[in-house]
Protein backbone atom coordinates (compact mmCIF):
# COMPACT_ATOMS: atom_id res chain seq x y z
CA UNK A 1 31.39 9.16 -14.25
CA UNK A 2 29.28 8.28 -10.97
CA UNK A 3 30.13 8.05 -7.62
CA UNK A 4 30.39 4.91 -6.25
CA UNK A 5 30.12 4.84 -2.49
CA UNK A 6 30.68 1.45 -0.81
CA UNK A 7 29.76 0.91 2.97
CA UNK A 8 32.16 -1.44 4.85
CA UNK A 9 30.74 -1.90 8.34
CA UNK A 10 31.43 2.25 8.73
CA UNK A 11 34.12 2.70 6.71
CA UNK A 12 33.37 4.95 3.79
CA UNK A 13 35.27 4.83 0.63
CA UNK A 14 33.79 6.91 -2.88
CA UNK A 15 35.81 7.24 -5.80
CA UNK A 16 34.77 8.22 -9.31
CA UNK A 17 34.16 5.42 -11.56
CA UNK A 18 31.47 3.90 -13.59
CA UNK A 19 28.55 2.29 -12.42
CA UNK A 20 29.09 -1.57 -13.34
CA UNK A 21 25.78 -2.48 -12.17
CA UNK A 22 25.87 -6.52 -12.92
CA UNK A 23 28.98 -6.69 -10.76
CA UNK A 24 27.38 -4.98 -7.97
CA UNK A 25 24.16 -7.55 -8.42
CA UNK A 26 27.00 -10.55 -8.82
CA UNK A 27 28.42 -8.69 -5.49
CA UNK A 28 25.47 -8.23 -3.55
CA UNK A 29 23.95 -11.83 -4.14
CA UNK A 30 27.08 -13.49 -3.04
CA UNK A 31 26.64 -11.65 0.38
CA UNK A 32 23.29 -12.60 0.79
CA UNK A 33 24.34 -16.06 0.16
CA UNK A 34 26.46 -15.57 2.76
CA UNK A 35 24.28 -14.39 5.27
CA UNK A 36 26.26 -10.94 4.78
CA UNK A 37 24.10 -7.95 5.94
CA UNK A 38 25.47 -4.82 3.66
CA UNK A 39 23.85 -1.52 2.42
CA UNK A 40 25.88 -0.12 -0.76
CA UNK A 41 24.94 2.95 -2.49
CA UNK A 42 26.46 3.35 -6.23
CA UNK A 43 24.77 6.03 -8.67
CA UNK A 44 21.98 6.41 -8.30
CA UNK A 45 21.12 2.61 -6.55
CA UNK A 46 20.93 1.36 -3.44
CA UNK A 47 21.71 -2.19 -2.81
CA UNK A 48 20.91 -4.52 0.09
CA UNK A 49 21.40 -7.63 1.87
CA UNK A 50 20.60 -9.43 4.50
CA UNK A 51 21.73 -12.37 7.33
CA UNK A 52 18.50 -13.74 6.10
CA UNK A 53 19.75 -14.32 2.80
CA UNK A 54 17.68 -11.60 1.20
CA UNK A 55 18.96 -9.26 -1.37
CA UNK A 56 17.89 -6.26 -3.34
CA UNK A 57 18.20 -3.45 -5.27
CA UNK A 58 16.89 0.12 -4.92
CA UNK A 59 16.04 3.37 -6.77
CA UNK A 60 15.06 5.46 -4.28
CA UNK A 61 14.56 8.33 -6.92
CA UNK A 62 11.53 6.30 -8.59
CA UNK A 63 10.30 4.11 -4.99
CA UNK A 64 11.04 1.06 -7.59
CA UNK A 65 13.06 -2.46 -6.57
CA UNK A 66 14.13 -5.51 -7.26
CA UNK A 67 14.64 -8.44 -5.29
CA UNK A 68 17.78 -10.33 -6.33
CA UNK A 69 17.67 -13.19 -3.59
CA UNK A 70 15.23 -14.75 -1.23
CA UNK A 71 17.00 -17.27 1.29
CA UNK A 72 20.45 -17.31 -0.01
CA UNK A 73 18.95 -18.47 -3.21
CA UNK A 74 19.58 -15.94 -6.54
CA UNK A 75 16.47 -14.82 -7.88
CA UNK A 76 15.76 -14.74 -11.91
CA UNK A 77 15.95 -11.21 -12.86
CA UNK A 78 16.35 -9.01 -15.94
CA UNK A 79 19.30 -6.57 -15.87
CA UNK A 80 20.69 -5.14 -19.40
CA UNK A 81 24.13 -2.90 -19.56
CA UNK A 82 26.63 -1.07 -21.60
CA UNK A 83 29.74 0.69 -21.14
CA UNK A 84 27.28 3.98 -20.83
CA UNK A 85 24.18 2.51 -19.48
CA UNK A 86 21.75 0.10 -17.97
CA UNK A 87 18.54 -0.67 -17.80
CA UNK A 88 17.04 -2.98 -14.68
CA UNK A 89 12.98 -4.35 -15.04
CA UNK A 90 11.87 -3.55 -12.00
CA UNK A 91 9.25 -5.54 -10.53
CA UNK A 92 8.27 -3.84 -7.11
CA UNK A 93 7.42 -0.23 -5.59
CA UNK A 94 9.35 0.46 -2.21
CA UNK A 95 8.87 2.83 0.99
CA UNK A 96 10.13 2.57 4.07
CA UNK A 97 7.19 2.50 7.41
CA UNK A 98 9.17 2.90 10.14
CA UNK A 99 11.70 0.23 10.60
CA UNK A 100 9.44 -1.67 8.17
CA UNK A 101 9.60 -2.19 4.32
CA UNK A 102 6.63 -2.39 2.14
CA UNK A 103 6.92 -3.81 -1.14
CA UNK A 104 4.12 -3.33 -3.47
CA UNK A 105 4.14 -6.04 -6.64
CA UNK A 106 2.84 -5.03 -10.17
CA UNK A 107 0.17 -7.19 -9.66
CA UNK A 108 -1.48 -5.69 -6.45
CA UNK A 109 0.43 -7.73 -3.84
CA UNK A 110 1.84 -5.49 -0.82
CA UNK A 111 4.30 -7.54 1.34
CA UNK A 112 5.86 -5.96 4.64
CA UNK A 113 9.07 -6.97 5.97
CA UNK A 114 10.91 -5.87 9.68
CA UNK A 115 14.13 -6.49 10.44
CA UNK A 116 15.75 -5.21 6.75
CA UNK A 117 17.85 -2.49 7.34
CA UNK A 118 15.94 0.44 7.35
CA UNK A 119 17.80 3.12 8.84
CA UNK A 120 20.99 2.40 6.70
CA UNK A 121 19.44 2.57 3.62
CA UNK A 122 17.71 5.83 4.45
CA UNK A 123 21.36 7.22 5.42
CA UNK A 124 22.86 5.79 2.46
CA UNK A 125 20.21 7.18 -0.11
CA UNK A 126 20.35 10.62 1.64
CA UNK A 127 24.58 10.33 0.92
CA UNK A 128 24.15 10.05 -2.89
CA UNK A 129 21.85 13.04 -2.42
CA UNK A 130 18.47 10.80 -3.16
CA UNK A 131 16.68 11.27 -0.22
């Protein structure tokens, strides 16, 4: 079992559970389509989203992420799980610059972003003892 830590404007809330990682993706897509700005830290991931409609998920272990929405809009991705595991194709690099993002694509391409929420995803990473 993993904790799962969920972030509710401050309330804080971890019980012990599994990780169900393709209901968290379902979860945090549906809040970026929403314009929803969360930070939720389960396991070992970090998941974001956005009021611009952006989502994604994070290992901050490995610096490795995957968007799962750009403008609302669900992005294709490749997620595999079991009742023990799951494996996630990741298809960026991460680190955080500041109060800026910078994603680095397996081809070469380095995109920055401002305004994500830095800070939050800094504290929650440091909370599952990842940072």
């Amino acid at each position: 079992m993993r904790i799962r830590v969920r972030r509710h404007g401050r309330r804080v809330a971890e019980t012990r559970e599994p990780i169900r990682v393709l209901d968290e993706l379902r979860y945090i897509i549906d809040l970026a389509a929403n314009r929803d700005s969360r930070v939720i830290g389960v396991g070992p991931l970090v998941f974001f989203s956005t009021a611009s409609g952006d989502a994604w998920v994070l290992d901050p272990a490995d610096e490795r992420a995957l968007c799962l929405a750009r403008d609302g809009s669900a992005m294709r991705v490749h997620v595999e799980e079991t009742a023990e595991r799951f494996a996630i194709e990741w298809t960026h690099h991460y680190r955080i610059d500041g109060s800026a993002m910078v994603f680095s694509a397996a081809d070469g391409k380095i995109t920055v972003i401002e305004g994500y929420p830095s800070d939050e995803i800094r504290r929650t990473a440091r909370q599952l003892g990842l940072g």
